[in-house]
PDB file of N, CA and C in Angstrom:
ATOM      1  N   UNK A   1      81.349  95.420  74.581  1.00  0.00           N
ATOM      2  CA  UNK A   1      82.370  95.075  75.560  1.00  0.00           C
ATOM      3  C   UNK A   1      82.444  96.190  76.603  1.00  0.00           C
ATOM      4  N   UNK A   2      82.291  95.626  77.718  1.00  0.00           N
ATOM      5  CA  UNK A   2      82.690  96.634  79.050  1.00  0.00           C
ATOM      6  C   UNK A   2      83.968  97.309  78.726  1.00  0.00           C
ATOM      7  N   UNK A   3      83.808  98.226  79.468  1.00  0.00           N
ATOM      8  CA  UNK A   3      85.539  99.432  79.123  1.00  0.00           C
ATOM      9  C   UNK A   3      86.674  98.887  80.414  1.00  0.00           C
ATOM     10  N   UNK A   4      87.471  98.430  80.301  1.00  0.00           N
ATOM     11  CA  UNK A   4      89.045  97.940  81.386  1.00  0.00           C
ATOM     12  C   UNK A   4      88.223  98.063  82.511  1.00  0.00           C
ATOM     13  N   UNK A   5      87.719  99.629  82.856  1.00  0.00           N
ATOM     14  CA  UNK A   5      87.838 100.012  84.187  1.00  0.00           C
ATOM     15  C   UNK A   5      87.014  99.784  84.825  1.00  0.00           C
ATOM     16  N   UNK A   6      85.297  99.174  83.804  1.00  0.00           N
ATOM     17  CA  UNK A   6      84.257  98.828  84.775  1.00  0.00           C
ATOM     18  C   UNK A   6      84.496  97.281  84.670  1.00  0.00           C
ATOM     19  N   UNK A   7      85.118  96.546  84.465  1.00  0.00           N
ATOM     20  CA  UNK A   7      85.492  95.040  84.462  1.00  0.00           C
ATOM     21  C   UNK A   7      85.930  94.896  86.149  1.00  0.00           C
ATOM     22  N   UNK A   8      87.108  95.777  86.058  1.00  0.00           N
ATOM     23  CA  UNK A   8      88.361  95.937  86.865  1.00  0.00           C
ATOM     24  C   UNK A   8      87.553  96.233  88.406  1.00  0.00           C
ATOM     25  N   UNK A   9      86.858  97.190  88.287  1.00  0.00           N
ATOM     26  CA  UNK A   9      86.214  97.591  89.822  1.00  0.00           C
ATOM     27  C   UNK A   9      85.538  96.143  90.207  1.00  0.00           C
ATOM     28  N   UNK A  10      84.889  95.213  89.277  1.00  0.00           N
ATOM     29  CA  UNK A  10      84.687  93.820  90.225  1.00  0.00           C
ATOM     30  C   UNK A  10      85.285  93.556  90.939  1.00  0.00           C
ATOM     31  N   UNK A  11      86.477  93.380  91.090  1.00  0.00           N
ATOM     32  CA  UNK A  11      87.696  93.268  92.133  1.00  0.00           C
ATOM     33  C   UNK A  11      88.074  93.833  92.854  1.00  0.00           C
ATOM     34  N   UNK A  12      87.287  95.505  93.161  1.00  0.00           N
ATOM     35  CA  UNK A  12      87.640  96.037  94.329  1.00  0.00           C
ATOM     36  C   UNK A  12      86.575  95.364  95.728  1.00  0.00           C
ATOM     37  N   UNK A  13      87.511  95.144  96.522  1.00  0.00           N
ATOM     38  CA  UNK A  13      87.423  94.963  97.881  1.00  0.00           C
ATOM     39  C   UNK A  13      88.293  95.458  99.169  1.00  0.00           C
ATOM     40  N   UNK A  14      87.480  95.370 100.439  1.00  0.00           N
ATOM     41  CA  UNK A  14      88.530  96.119 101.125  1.00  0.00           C
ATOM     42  C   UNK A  14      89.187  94.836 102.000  1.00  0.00           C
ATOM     43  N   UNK A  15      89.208  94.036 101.842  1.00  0.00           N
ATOM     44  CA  UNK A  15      89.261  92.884 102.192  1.00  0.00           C
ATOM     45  C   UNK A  15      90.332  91.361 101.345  1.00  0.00           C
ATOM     46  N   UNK A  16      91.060  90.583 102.041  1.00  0.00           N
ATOM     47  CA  UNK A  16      91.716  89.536 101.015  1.00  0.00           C
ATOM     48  C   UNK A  16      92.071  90.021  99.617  1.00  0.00           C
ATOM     49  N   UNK A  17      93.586  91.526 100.169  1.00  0.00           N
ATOM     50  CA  UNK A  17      93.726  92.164  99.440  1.00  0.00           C
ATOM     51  C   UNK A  17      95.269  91.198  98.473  1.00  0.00           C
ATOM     52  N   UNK A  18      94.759  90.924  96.940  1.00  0.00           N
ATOM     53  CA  UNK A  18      95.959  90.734  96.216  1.00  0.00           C
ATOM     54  C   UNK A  18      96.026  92.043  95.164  1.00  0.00           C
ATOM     55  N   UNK A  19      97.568  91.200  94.391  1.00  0.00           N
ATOM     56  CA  UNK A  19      97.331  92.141  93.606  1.00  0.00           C
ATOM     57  C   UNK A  19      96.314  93.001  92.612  1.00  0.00           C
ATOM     58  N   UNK A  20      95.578  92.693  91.867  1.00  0.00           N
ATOM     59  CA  UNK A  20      94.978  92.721  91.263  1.00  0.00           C
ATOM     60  C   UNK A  20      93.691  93.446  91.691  1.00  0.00           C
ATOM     61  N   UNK A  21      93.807  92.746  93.317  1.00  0.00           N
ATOM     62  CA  UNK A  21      92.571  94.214  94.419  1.00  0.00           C
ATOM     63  C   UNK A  21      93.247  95.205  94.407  1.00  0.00           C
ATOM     64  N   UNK A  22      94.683  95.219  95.027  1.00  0.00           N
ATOM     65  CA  UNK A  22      95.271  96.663  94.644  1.00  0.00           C
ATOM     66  C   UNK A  22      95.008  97.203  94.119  1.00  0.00           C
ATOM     67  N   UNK A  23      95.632  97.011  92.831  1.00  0.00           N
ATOM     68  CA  UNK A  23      95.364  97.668  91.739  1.00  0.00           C
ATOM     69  C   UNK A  23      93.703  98.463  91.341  1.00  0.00           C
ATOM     70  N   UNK A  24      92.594  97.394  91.208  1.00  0.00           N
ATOM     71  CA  UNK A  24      91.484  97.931  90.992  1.00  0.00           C
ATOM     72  C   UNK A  24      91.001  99.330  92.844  1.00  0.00           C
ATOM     73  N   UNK A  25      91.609  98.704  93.482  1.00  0.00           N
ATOM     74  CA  UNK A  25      91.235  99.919  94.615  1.00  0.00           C
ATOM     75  C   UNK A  25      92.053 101.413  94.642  1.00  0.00           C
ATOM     76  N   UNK A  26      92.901 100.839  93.947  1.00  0.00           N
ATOM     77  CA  UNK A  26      94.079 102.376  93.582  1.00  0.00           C
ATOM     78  C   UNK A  26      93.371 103.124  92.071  1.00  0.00           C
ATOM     79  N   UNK A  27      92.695 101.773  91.000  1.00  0.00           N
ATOM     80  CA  UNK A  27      92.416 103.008  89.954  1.00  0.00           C
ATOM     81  C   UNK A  27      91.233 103.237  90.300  1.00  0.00           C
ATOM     82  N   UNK A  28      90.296 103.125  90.981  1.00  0.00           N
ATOM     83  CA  UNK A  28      89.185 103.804  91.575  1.00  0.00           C
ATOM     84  C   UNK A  28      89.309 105.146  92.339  1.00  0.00           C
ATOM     85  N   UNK A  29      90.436 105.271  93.116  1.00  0.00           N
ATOM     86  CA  UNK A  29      90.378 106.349  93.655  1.00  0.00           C
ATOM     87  C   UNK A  29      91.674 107.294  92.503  1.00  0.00           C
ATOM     88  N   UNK A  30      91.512 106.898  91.460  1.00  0.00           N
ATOM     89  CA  UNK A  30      92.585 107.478  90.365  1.00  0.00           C
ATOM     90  C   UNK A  30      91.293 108.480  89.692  1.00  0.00           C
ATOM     91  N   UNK A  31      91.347 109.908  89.761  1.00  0.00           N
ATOM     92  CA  UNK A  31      90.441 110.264  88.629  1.00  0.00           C
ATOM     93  C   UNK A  31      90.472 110.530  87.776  1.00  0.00           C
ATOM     94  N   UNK A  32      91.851 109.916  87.399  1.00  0.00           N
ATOM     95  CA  UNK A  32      92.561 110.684  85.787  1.00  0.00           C
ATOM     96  C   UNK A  32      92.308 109.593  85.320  1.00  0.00           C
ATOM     97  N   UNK A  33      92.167 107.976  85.325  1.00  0.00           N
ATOM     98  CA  UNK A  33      92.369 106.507  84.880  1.00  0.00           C
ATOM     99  C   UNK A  33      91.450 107.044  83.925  1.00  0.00           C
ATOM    100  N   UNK A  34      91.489 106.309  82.123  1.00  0.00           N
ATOM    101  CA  UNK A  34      90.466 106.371  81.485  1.00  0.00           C
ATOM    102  C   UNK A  34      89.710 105.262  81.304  1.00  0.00           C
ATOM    103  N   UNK A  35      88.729 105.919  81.889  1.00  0.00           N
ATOM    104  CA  UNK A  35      87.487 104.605  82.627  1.00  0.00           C
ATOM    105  C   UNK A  35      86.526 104.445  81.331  1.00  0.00           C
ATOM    106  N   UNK A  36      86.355 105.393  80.397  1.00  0.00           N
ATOM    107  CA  UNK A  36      85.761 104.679  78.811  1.00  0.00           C
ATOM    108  C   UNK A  36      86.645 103.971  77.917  1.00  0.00           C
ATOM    109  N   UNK A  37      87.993 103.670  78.415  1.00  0.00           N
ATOM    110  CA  UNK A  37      88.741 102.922  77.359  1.00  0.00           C
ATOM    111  C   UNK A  37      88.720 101.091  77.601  1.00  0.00           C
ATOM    112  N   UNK A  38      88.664 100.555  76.141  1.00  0.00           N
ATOM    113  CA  UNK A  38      88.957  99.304  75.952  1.00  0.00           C
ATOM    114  C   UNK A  38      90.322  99.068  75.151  1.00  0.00           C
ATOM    115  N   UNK A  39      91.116 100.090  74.862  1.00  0.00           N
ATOM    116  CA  UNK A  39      92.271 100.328  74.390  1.00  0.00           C
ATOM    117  C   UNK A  39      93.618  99.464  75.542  1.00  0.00           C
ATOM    118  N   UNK A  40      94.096  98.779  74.983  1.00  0.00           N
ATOM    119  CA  UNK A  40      95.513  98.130  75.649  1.00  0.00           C
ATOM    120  C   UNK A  40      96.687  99.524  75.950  1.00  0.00           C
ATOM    121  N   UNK A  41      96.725  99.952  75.097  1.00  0.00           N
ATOM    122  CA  UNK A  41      98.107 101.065  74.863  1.00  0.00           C
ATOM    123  C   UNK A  41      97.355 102.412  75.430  1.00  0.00           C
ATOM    124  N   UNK A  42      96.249 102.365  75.133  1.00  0.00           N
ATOM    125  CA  UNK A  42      95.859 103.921  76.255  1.00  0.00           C
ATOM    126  C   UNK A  42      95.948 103.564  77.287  1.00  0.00           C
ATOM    127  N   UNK A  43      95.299 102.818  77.764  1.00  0.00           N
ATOM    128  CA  UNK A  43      95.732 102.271  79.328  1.00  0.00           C
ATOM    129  C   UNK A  43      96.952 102.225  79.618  1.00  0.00           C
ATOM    130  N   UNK A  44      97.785 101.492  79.107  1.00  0.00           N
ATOM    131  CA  UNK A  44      99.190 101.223  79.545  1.00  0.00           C
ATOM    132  C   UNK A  44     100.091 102.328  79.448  1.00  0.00           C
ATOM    133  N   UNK A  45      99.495 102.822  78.356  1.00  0.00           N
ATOM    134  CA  UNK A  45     100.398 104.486  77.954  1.00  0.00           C
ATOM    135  C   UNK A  45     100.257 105.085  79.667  1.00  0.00           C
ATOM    136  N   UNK A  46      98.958 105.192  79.848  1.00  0.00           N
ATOM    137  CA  UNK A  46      98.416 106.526  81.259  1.00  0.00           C
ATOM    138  C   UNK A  46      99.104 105.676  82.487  1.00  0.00           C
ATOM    139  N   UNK A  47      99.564 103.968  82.815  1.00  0.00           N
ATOM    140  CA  UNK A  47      99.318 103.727  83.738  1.00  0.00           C
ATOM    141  C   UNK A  47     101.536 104.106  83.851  1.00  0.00           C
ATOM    142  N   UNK A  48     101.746 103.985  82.545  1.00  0.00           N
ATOM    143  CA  UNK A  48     102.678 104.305  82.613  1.00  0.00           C
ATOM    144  C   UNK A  48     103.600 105.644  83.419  1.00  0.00           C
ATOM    145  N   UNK A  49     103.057 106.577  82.480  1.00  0.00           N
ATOM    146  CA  UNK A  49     103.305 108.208  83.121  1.00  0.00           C
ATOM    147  C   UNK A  49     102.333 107.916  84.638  1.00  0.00           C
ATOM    148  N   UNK A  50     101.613 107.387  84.740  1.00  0.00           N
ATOM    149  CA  UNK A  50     100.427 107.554  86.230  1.00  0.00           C
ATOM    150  C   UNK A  50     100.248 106.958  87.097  1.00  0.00           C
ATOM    151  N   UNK A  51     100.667 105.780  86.916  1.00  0.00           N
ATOM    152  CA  UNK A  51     100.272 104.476  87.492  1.00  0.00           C
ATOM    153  C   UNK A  51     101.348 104.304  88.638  1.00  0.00           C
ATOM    154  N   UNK A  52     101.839 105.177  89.253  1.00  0.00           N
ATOM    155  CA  UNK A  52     102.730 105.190  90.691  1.00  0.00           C
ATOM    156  C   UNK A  52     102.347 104.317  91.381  1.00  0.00           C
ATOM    157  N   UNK A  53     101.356 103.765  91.605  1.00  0.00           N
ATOM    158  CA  UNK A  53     100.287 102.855  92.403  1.00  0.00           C
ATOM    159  C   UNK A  53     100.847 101.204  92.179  1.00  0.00           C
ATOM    160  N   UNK A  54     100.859 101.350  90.920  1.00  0.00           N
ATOM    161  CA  UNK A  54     101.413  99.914  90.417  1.00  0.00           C
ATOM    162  C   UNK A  54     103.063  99.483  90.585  1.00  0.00           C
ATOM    163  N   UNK A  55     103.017  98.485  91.370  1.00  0.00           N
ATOM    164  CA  UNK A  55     104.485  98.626  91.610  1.00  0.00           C
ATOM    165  C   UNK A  55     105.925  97.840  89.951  1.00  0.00           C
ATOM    166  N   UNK A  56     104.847  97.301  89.448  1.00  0.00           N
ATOM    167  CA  UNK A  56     105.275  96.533  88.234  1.00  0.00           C
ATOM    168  C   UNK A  56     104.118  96.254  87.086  1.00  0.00           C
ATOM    169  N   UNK A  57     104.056  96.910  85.889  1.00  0.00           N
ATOM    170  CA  UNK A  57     103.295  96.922  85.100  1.00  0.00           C
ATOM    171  C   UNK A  57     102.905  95.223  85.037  1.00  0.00           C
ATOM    172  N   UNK A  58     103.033  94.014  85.006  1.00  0.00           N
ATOM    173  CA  UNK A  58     102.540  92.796  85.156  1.00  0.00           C
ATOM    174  C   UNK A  58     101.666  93.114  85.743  1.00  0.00           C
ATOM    175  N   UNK A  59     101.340  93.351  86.493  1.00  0.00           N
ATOM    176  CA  UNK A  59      99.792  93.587  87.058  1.00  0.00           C
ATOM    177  C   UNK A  59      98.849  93.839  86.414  1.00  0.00           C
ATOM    178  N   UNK A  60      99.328  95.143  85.527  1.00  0.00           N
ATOM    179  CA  UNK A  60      98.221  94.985  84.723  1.00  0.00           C
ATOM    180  C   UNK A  60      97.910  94.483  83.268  1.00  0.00           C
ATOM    181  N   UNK A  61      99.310  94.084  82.881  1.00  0.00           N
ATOM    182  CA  UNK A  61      98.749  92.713  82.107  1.00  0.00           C
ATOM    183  C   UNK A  61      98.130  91.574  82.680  1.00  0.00           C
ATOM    184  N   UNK A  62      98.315  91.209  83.907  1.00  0.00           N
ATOM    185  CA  UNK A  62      97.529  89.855  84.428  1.00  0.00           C
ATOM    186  C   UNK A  62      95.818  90.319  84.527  1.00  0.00           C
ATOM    187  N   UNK A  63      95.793  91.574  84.730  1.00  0.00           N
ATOM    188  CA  UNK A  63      94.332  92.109  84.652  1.00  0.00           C
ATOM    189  C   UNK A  63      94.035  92.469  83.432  1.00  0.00           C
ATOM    190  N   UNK A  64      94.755  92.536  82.838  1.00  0.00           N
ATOM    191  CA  UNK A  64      93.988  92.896  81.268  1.00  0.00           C
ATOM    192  C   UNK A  64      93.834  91.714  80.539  1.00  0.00           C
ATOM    193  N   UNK A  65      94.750  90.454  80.295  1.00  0.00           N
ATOM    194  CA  UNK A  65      94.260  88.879  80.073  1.00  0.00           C
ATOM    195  C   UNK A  65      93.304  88.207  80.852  1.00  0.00           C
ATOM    196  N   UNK A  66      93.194  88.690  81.980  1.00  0.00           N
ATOM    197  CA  UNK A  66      91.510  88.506  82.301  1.00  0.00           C
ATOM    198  C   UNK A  66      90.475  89.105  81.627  1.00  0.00           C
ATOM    199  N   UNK A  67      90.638  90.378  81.499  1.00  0.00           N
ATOM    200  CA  UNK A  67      89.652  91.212  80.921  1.00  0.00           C
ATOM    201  C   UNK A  67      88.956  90.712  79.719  1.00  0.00           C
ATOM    202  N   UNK A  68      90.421  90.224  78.762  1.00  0.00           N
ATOM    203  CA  UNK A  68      90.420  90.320  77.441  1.00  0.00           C
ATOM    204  C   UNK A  68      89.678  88.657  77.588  1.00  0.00           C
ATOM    205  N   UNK A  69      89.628  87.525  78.119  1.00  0.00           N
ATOM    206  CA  UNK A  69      89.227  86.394  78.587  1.00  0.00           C
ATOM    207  C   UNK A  69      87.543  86.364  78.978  1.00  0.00           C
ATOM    208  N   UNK A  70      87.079  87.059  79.693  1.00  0.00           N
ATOM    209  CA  UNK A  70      86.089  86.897  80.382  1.00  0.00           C
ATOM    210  C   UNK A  70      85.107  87.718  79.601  1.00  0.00           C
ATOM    211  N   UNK A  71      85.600  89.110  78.969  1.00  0.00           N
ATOM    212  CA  UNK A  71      84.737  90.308  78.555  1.00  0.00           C
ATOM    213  C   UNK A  71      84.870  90.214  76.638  1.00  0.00           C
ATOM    214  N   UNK A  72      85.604  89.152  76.188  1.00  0.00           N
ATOM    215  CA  UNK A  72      86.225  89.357  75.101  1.00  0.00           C
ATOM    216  C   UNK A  72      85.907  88.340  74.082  1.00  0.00           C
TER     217      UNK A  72
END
């Protein structure tokens, strides 16, 4: 299984920005994001304390039930 964060960069664009582009264009330029995790709660733990970017953690549950959907 791919790790969250190389799933997630599919969706960066600079272009026909939703949420979910947000998001993947904000944890790209994040260099703390842990980009080897497939962990739910490490992620959410870091995006928690880190994730200033995200204006409402739903986001990244709607990106992680993709994840967990497509990669899973």
């Amino acid at each position: 299984m791919k790790s969250f964060y190389h799933f997630l960069m599919k969706y960066r664009q600079a272009k026909n920005i939703d949420d979910i582009t947000a998001f993947a264009n904000n944890a790209y330029e994040d260099h703390g994001f842990p980009k080897q995790s497939s962990s739910y709660h490490e992620i959410s733990s870091y995006l928690e304390m880190n994730g200033n970017y995200l204006d409402n953690m739903s986001v990244f549950d709607q990106a992680w039930d993709l994840y967990i959907h497509m990669e899973g």
